[in-house]
C-alpha atoms as a PDB file:
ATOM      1  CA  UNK A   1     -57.419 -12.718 -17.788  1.00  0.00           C
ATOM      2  CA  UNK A   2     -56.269  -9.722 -15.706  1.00  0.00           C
ATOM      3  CA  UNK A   3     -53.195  -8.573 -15.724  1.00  0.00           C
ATOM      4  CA  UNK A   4     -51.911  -8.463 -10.931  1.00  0.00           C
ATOM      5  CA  UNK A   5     -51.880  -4.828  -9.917  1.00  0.00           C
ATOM      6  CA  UNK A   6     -48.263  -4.022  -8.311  1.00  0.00           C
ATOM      7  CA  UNK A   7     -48.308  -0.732  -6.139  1.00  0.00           C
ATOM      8  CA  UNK A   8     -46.033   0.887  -3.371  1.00  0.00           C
ATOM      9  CA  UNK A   9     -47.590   2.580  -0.587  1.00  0.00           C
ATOM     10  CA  UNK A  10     -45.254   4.843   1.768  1.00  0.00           C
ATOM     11  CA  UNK A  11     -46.044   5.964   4.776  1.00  0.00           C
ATOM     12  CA  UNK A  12     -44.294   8.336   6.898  1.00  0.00           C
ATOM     13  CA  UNK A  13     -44.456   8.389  10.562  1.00  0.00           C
ATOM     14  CA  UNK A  14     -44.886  11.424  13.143  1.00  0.00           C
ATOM     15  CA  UNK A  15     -41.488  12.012  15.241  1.00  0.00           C
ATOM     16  CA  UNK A  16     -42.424   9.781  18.096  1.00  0.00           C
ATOM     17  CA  UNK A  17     -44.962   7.552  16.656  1.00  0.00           C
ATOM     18  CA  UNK A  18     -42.366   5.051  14.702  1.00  0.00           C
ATOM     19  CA  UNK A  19     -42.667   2.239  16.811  1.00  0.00           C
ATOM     20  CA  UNK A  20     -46.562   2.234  16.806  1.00  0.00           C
ATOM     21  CA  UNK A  21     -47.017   2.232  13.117  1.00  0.00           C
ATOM     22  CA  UNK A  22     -44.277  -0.518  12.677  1.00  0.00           C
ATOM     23  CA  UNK A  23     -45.907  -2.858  14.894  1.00  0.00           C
ATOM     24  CA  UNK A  24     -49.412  -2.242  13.841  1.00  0.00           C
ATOM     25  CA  UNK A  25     -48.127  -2.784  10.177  1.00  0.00           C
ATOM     26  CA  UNK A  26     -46.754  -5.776  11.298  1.00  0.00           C
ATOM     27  CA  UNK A  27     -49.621  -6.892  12.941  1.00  0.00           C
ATOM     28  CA  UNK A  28     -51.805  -6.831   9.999  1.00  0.00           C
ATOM     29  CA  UNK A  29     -49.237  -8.648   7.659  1.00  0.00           C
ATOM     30  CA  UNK A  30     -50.794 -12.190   8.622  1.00  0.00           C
ATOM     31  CA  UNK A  31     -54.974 -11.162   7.907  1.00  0.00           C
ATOM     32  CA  UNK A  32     -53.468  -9.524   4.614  1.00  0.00           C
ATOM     33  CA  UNK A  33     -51.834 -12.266   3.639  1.00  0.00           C
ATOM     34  CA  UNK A  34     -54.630 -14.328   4.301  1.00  0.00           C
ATOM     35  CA  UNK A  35     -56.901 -12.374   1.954  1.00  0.00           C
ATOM     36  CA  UNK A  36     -58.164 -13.649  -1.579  1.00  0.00           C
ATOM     37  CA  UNK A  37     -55.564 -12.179  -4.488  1.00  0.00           C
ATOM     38  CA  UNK A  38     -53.664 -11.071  -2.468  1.00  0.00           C
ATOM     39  CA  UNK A  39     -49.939 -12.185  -3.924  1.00  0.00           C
ATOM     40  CA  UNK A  40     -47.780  -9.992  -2.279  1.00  0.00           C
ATOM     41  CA  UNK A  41     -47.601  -7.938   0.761  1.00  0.00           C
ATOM     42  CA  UNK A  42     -44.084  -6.854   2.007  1.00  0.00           C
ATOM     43  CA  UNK A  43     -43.455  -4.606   4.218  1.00  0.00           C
ATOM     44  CA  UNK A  44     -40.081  -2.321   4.691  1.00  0.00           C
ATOM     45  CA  UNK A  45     -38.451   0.744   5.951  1.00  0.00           C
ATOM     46  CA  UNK A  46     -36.463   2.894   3.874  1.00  0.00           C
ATOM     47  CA  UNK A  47     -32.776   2.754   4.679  1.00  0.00           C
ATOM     48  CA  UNK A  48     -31.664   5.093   6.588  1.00  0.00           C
ATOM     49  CA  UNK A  49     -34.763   6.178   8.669  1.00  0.00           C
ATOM     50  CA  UNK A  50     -36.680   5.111  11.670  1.00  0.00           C
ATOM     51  CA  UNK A  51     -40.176   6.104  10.003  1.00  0.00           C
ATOM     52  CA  UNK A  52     -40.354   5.879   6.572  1.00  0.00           C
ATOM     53  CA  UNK A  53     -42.585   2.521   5.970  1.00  0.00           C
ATOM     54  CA  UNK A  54     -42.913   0.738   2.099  1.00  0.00           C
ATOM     55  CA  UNK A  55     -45.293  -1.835   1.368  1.00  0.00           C
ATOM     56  CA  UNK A  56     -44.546  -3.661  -1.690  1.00  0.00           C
ATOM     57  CA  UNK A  57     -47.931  -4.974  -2.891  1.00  0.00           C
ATOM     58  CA  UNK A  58     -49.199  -7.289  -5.398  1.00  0.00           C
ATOM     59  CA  UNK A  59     -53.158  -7.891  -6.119  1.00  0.00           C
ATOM     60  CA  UNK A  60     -54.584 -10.509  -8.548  1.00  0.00           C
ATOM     61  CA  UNK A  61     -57.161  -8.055  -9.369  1.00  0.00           C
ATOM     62  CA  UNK A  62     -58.694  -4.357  -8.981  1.00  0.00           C
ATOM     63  CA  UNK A  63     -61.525  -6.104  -7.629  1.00  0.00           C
ATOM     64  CA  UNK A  64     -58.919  -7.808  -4.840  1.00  0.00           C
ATOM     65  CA  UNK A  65     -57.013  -4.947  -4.266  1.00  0.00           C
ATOM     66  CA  UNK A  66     -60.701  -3.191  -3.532  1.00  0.00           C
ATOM     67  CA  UNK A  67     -62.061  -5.481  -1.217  1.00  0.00           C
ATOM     68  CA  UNK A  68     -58.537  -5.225   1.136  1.00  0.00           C
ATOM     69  CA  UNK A  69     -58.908  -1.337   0.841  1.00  0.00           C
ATOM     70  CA  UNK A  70     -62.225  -2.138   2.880  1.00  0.00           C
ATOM     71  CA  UNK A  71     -61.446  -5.191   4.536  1.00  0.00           C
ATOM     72  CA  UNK A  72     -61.237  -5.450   8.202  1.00  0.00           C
ATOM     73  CA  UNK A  73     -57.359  -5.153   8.486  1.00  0.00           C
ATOM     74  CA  UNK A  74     -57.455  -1.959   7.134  1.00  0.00           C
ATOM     75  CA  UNK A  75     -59.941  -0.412   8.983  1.00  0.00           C
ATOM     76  CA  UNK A  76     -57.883  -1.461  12.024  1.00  0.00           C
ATOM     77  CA  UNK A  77     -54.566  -0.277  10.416  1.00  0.00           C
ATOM     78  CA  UNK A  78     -56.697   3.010   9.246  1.00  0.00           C
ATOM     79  CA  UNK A  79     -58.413   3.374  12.526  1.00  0.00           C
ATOM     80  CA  UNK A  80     -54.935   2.961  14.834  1.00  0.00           C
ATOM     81  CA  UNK A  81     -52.796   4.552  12.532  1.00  0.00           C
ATOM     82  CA  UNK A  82     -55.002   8.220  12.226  1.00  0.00           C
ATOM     83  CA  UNK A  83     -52.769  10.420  14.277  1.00  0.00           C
ATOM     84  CA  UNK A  84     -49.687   8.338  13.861  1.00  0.00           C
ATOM     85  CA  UNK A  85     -48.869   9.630  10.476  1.00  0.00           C
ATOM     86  CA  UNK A  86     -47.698  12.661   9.024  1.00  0.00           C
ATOM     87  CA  UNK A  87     -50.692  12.171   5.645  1.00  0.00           C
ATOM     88  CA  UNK A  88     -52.733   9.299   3.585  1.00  0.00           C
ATOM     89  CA  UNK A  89     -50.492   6.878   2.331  1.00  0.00           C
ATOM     90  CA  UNK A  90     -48.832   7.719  -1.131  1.00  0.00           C
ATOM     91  CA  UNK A  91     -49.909   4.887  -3.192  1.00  0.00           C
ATOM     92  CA  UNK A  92     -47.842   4.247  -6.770  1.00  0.00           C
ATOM     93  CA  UNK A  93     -49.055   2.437  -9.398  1.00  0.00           C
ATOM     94  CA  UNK A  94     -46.507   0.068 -11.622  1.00  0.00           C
ATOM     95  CA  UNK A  95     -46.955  -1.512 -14.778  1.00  0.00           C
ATOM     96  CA  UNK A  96     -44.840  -4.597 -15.019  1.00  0.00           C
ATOM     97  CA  UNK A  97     -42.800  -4.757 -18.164  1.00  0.00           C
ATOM     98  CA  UNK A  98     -42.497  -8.281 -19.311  1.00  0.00           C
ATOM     99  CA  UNK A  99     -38.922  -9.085 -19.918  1.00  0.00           C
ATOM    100  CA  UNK A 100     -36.155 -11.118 -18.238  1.00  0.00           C
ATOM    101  CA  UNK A 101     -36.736 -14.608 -16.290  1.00  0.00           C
ATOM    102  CA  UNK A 102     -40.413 -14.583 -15.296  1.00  0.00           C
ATOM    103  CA  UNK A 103     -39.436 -16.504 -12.282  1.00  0.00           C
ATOM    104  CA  UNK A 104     -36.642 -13.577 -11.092  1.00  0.00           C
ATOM    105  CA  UNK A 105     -39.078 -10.717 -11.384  1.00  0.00           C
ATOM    106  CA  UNK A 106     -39.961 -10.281 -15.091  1.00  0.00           C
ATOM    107  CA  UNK A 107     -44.012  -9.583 -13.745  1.00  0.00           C
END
């Protein structure tokens, strides 16, 4: 079986632009959360600031994390969001370390 993929993506909005990429993040939360594997999908701002944007993600699969890189949300988030940013999304990778109360976060 294969092991969810957890990842953060950050994104960092242009002076100005903070309000767009919040609600067109927002927007897409529902269609992403419709997708197949997808398990997670939470989206935040780092405390403190008006346009730093996380995404805490969780994938069943590389294959399901792959097909929402090219699904139509995306493309809509990708095409709206061009300008609005300061750069690509940087996109961390996390191995889950099995320990504690699986139900509490252990995976």
């Amino acid at each position: 079986m294969t092991e969810p993929l957890v990842l953060v993506a950050t994104m960092v909005a242009k002076p100005g632009q903070e309000e767009l990429v919040e609600k067109t993040l927002t927007a897409a939360l529902p269609a992403v959360h419709a997708e197949p594997g997808c398990l997670r999908y939470a989206l935040h701002r780092k405390a403190g600031t008006t346009g730093e944007f996380v995404m805490i993600e969780k994938w069943a699969s590389q294959e399901a994390l792959g097909a929402h890189m090219k699904g139509a949300a995306m493309r809509e988030v990708g095409t709206t969001l061009a300008q609005a940013l300061t750069g690509p999304p940087h996109l961390v990778f996390l191995d889950a370390l099995p320990a504690g109360d699986l139900n509490a976060g252990a995976h």
